[in-house]
Protein backbone atom coordinates (compact mmCIF):
# COMPACT_ATOMS: atom_id res chain seq x y z
CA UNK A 1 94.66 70.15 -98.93
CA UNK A 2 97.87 69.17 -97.74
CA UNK A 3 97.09 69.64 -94.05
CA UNK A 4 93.74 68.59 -93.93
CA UNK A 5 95.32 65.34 -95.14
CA UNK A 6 97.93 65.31 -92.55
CA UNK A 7 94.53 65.57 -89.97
CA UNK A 8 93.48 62.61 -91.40
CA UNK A 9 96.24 60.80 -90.86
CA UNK A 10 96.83 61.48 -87.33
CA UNK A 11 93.91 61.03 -85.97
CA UNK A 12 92.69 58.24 -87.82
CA UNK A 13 95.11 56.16 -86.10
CA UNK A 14 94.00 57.40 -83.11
CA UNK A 15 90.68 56.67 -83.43
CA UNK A 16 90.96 53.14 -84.60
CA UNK A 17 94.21 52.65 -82.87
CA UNK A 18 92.75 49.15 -80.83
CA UNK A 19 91.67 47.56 -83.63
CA UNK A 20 94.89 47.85 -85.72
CA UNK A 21 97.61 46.88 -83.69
CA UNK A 22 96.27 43.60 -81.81
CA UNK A 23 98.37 42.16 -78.67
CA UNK A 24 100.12 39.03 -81.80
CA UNK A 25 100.69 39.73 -85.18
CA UNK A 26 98.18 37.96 -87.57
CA UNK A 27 98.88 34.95 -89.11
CA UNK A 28 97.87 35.18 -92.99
CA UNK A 29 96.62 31.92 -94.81
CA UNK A 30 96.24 31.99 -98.81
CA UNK A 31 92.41 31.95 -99.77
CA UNK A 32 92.79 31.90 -103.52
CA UNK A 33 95.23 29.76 -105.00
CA UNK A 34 96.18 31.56 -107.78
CA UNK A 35 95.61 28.74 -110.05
CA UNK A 36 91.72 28.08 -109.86
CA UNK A 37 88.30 29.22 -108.76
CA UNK A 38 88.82 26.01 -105.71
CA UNK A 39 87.24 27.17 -102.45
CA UNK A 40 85.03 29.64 -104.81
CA UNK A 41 81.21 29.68 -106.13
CA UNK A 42 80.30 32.03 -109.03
CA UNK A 43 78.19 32.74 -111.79
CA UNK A 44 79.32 30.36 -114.82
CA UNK A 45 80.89 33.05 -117.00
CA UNK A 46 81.01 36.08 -114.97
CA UNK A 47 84.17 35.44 -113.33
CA UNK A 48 87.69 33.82 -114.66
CA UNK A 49 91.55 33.10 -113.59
CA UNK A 50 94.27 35.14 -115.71
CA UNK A 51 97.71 35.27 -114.49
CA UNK A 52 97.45 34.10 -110.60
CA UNK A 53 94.81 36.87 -110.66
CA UNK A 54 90.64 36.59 -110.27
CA UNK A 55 88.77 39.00 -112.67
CA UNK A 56 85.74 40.05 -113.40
CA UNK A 57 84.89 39.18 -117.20
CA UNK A 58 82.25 41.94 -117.91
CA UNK A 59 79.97 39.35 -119.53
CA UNK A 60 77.11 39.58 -116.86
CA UNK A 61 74.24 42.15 -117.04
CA UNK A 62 73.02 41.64 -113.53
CA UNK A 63 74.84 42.09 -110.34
CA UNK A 64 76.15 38.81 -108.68
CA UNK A 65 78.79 37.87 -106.33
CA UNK A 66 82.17 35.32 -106.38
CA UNK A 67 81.58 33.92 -102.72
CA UNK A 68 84.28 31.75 -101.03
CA UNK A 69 83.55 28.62 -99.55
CA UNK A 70 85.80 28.03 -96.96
CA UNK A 71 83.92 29.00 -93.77
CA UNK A 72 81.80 32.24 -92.46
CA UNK A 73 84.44 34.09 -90.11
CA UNK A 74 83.90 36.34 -87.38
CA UNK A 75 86.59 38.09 -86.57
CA UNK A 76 89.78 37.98 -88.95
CA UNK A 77 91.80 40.09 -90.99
CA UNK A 78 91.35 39.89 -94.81
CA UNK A 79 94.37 41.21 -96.87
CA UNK A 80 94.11 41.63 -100.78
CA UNK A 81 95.00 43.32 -103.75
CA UNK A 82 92.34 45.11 -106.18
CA UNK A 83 92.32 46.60 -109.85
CA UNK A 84 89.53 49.11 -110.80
CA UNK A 85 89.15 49.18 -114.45
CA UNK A 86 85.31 50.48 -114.88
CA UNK A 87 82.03 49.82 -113.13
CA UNK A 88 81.32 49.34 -109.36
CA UNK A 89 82.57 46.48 -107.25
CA UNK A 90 83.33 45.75 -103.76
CA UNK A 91 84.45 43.17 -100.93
CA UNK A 92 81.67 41.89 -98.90
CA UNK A 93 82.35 40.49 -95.53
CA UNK A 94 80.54 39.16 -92.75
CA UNK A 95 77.71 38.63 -95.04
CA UNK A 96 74.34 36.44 -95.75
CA UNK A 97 74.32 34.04 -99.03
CA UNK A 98 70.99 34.65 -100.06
CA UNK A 99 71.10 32.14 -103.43
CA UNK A 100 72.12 32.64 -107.27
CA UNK A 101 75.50 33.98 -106.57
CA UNK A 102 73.59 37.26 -104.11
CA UNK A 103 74.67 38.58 -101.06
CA UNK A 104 73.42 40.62 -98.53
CA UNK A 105 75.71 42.50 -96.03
CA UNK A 106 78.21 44.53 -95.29
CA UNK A 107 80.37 46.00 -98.32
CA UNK A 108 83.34 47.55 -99.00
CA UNK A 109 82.91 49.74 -102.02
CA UNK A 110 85.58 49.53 -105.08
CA UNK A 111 84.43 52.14 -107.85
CA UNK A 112 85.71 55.74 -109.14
CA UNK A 113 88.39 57.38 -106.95
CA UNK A 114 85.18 59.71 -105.19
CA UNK A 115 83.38 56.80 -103.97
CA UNK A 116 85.78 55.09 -102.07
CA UNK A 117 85.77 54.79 -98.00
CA UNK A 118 82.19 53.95 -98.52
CA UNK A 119 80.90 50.75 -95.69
CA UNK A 120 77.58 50.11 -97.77
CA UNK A 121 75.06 47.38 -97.13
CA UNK A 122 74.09 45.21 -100.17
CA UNK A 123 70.60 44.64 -101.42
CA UNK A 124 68.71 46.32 -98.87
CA UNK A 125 65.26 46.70 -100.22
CA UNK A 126 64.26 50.64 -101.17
CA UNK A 127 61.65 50.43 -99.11
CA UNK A 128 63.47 49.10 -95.81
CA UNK A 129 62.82 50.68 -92.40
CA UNK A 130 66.59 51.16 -91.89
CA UNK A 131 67.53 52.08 -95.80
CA UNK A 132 68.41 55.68 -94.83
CA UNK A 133 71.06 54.86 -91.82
CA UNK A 134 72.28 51.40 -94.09
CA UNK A 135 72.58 51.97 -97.25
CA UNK A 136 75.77 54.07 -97.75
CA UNK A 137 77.09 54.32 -93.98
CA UNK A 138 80.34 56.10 -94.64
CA UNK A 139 82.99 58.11 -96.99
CA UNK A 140 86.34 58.45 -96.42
CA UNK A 141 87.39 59.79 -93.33
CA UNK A 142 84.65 58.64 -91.47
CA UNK A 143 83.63 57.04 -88.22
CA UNK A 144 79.81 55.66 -88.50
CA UNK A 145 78.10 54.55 -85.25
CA UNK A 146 74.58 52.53 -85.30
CA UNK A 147 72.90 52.56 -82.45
CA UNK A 148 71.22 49.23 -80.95
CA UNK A 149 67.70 50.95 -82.38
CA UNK A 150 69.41 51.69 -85.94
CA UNK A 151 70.07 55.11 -86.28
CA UNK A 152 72.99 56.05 -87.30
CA UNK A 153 75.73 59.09 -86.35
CA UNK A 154 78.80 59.87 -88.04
CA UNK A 155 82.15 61.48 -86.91
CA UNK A 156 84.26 63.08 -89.64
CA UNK A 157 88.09 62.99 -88.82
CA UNK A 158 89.80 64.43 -92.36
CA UNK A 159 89.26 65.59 -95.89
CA UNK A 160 87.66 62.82 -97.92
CA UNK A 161 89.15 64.04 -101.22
CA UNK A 162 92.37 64.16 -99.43
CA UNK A 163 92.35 60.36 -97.98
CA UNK A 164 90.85 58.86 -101.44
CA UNK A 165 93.90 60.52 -102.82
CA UNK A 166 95.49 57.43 -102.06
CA UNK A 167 93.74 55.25 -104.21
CA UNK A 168 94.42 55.17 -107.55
CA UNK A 169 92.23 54.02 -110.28
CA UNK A 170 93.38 51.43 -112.84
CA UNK A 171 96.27 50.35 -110.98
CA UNK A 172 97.03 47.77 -108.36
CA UNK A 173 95.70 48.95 -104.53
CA UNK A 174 96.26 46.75 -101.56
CA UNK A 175 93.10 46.61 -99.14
CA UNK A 176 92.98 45.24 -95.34
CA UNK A 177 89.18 44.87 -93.37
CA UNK A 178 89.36 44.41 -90.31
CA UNK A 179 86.58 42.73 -88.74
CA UNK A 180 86.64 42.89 -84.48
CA UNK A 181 83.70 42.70 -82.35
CA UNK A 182 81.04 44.97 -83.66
CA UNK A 183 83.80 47.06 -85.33
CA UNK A 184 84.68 47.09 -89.42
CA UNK A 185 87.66 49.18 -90.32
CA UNK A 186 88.68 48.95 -94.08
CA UNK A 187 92.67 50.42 -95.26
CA UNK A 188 93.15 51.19 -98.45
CA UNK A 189 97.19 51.24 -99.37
CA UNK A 190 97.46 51.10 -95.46
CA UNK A 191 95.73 54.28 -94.95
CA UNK A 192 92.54 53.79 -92.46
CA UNK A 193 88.98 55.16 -94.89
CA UNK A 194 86.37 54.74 -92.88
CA UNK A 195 85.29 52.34 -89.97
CA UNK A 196 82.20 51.22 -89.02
CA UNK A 197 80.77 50.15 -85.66
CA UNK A 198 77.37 48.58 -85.67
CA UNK A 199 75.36 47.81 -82.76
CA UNK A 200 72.26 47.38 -84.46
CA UNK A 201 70.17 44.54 -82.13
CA UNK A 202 68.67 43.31 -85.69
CA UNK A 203 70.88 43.97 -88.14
CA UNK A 204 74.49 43.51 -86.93
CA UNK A 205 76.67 40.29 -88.06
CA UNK A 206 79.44 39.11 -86.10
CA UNK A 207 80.22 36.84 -89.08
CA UNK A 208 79.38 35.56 -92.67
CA UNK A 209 80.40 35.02 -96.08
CA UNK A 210 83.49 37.00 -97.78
CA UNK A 211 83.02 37.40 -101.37
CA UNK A 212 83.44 39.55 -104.37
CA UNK A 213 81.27 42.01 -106.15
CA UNK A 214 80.41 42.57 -109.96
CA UNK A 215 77.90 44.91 -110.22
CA UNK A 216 77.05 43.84 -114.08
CA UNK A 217 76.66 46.34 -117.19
CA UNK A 218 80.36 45.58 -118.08
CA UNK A 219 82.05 45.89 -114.45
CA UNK A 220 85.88 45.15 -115.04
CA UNK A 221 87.79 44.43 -111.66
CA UNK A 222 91.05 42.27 -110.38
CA UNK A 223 91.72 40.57 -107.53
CA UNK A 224 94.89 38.98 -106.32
CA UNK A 225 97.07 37.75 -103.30
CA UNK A 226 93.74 37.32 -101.03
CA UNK A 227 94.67 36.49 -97.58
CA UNK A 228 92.92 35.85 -94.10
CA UNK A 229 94.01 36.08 -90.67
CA UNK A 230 91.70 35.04 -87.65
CA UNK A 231 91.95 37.18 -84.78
């Protein structure tokens, strides 16, 4: 495993080399507080402030999202830290606020150790047109391409098992997205997952709404030290 992992790492870099090492270093501004839900809109009792940290309570049977309401950025840097406990979450960026705490967008995915690296795209109808190239666009070690038409190709750089060896479930994991152009990138304990470019003429967003997921059925997640950068 050990070399397919060292693959990985070398030419992830090199692949997504542009996007990670921009001309100024990134100035990071606070989004959460670490006090209160301020700047933040979610479902009265799924969500709650413990310890300068934002988690998930477990309390909601349907799948809603924590949105923040400080702006829709386009492109940015957004720094955190996340907890896996049980359940499926993610970070949503770049999104649409459809009402009652939903979004629909892009997705990073925050689950079991074998999902992660995933770019998925929230709420898309089963019986969508573009549900097959959309719905889970990448695993670790991947590069996913849609074309202006939809379709989607995919360019595999390393050993997924390898690169999601980096995450570890139950503890504290830092996670960057990168959001340039038509470009997502997501790091996880900065090592480069997956990226995502999407050229889609219909569905592509060069900005939206950043917010949190709980998927419901007892999801347990933590969030902390949530920063942006604009780029």
């Amino acid at each position: 495993m050990k070399p397919f992992f060292f693959t990985a790492l070398v030419v992830l870099p090199t692949l997504f080399g542009p996007l990670l090492h921009a001309d100024s270093k990134p100035s990071f501004t606070p989004i959460f507080n670490g006090e209160n839900l301020d700047d933040w809109d979610g479902k009265p009792g799924a969500w709650e402030v413990r310890d300068g940290e934002i988690w998930c309570t477990g309390k909601s049977e349907e799948k809603n999202w924590l949105i923040w309401r400080g702006g829709e950025p386009d492109d940015f840097v957004l720094r955190l830290e996340f907890r896996w406990e049980k359940g499926n979450s993610g970070v949503q960026v770049r999104s649409d606020d459809l009402g009652d705490w939903q979004i629909f967008g892009y997705q990073v995915e925050i689950a079991q150790q074998d999902k992660m690296g995933l770019w998925h795209h929230s709420l898309l109808p089963r019986d969508h047109p573009k549900k097959e190239a959309r719905h889970l666009m990448t695993t670790a070690g991947d590069a996913a391409v849609i074309a202006e038409k939809g379709t989607r190709k995919n360019t595999s750089s390393g050993n997924p098992a390898a690169i999601q060896s980096r995450y570890s479930e139950k503890e504290w994991n830092t996670m960057e997205i990168i959001a340039k152009g038509n470009t997502l990138v997501q790091k996880i304990n900065g090592v480069v997952f997956a990226t995502l470019t999407d050229k889609d003429t219909e569905m592509s967003r060069k900005k939206g709404f950043i917010a949190l997921q709980d998927h419901g059925k007892g999801c347990i997640v933590a969030f902390r030290k949530i920063e942006l950068a604009p780029l």
